[in-house]
N, C-alpha and C. Protein backbone atom coordinates (compact mmCIF):
# COMPACT_ATOMS: atom_id res chain seq x y z
N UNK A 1 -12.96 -4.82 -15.80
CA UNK A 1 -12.01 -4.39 -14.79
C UNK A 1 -11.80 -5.54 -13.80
N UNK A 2 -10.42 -5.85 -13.44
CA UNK A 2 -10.50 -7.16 -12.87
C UNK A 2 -10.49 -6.44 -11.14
N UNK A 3 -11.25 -7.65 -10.47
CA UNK A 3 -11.06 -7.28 -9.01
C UNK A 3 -9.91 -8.15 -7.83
N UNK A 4 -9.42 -6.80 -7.52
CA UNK A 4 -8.80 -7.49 -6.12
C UNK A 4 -9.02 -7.77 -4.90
N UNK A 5 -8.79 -9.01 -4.72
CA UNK A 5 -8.87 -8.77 -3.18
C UNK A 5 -7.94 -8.62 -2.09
N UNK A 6 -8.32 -7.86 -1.68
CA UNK A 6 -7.76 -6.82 -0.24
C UNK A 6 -8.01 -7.41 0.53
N UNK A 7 -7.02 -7.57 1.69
CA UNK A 7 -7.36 -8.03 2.99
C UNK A 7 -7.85 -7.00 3.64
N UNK A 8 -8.93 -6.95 5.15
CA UNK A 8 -9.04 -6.00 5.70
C UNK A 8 -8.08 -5.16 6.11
N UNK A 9 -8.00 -4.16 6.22
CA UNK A 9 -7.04 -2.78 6.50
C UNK A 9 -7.65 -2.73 8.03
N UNK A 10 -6.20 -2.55 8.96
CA UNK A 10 -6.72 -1.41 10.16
C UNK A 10 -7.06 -0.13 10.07
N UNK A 11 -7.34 0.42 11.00
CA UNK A 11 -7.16 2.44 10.68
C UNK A 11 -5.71 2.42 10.35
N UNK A 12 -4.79 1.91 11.59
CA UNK A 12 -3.49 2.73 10.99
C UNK A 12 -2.89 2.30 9.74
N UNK A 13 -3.14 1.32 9.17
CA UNK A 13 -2.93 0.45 7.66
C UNK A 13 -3.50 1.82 7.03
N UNK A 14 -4.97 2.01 6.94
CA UNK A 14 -5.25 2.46 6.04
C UNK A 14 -4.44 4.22 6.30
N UNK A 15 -4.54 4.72 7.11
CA UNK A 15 -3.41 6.14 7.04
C UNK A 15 -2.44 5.71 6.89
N UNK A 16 -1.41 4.61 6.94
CA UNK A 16 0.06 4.52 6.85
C UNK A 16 0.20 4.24 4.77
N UNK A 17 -0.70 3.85 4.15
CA UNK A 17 -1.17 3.78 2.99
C UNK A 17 -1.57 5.04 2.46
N UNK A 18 -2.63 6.50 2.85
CA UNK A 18 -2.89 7.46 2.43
C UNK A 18 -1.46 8.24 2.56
N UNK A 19 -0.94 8.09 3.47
CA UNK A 19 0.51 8.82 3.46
C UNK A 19 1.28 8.70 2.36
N UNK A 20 1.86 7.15 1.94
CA UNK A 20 2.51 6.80 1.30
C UNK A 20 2.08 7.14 -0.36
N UNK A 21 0.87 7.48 -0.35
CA UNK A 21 0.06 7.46 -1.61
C UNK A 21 0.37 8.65 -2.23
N UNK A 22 0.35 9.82 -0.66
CA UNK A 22 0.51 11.20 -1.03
C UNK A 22 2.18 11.14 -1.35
N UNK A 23 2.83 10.67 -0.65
CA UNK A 23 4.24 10.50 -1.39
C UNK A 23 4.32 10.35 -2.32
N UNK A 24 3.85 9.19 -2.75
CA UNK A 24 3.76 8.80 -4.55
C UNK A 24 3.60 10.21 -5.50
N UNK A 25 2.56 10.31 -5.08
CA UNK A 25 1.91 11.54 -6.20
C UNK A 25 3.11 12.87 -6.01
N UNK A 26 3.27 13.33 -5.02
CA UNK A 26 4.30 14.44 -4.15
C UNK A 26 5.63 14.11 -5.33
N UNK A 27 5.98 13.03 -5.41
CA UNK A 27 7.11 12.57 -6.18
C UNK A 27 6.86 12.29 -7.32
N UNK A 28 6.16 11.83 -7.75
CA UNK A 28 5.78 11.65 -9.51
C UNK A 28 5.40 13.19 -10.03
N UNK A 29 4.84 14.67 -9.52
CA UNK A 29 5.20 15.74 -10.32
C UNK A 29 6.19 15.84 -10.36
N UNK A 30 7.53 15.51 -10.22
CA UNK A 30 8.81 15.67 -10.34
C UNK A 30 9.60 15.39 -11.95
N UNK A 31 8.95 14.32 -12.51
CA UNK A 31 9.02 14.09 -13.79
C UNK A 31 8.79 12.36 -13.79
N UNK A 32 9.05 12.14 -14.60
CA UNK A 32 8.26 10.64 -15.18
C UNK A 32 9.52 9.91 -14.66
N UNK A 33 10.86 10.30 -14.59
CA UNK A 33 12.27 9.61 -14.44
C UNK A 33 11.97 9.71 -12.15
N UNK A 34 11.24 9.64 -12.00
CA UNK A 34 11.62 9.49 -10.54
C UNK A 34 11.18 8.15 -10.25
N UNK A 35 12.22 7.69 -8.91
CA UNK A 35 12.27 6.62 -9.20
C UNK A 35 11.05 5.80 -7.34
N UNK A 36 9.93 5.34 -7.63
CA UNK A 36 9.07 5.20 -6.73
C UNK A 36 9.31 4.05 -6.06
N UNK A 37 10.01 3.36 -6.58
CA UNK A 37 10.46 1.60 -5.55
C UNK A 37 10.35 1.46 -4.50
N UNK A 38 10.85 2.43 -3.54
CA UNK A 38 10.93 2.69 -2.25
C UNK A 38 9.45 2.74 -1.70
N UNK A 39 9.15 3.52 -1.84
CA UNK A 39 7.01 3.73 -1.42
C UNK A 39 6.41 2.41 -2.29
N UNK A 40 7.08 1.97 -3.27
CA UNK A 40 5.99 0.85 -3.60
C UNK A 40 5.82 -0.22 -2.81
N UNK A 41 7.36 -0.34 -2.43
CA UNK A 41 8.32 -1.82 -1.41
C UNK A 41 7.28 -2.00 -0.24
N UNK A 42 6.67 -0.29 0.53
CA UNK A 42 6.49 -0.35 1.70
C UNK A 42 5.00 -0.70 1.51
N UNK A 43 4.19 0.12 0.74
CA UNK A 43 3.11 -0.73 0.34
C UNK A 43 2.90 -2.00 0.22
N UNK A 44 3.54 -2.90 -0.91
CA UNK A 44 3.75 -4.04 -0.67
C UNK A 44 3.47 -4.97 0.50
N UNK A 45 4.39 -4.08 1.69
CA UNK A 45 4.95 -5.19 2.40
C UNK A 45 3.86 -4.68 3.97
N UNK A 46 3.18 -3.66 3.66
CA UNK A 46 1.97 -3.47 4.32
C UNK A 46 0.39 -4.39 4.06
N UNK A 47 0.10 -4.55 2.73
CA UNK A 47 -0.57 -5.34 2.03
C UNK A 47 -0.22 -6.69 2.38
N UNK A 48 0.86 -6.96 2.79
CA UNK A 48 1.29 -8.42 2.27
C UNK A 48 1.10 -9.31 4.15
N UNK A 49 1.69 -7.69 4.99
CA UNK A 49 1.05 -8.43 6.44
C UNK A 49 -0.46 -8.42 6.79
N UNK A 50 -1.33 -7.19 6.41
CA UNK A 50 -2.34 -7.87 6.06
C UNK A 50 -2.85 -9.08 6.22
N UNK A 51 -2.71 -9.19 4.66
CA UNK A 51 -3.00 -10.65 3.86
C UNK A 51 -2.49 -11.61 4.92
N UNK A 52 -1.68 -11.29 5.58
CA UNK A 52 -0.70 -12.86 6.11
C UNK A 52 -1.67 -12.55 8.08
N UNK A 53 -2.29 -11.40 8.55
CA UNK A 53 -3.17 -11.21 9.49
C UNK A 53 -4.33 -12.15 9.39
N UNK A 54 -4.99 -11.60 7.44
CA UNK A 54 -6.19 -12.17 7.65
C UNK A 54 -6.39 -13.67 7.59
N UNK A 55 -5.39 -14.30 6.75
CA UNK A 55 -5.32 -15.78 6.94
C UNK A 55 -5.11 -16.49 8.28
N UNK A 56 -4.26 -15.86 8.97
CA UNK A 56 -3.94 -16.47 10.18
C UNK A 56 -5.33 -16.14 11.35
N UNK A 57 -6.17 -15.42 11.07
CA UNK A 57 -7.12 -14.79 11.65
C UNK A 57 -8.81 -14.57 11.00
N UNK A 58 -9.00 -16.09 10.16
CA UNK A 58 -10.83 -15.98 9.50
C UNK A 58 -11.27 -15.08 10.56
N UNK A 59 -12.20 -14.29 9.71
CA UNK A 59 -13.91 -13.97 10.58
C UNK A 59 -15.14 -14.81 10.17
């Protein structure tokens, strides 16, 4: 299993992520044709400031 690495999460990172997650799932019983881009985008681009926090910011 390959590993990722994650930048540290805040609290509100990590609830603004459990939300979006429950969206995911909320929308995928809908059928296999729904279309998730939108919640993935925001993930993404949550992950991606992160990542761009923890570089600008070693511990």
């Amino acid at each position: 299993m390959a590993q990722h690495n994650q930048p540290p999460l805040t609290a509100a990172e990590k609830a603004k992520l459990t939300v979006l997650t429950a969206r995911m799932c909320k929308r995928s019983l809908a059928g296999e044709h729904v279309d998730l881009n939108d919640l993935q985008r925001k993930v993404d681009r949550i992950l991606d400031d992160a990542a761009k926090r923890a570089e600008t910011n070693p511990r």
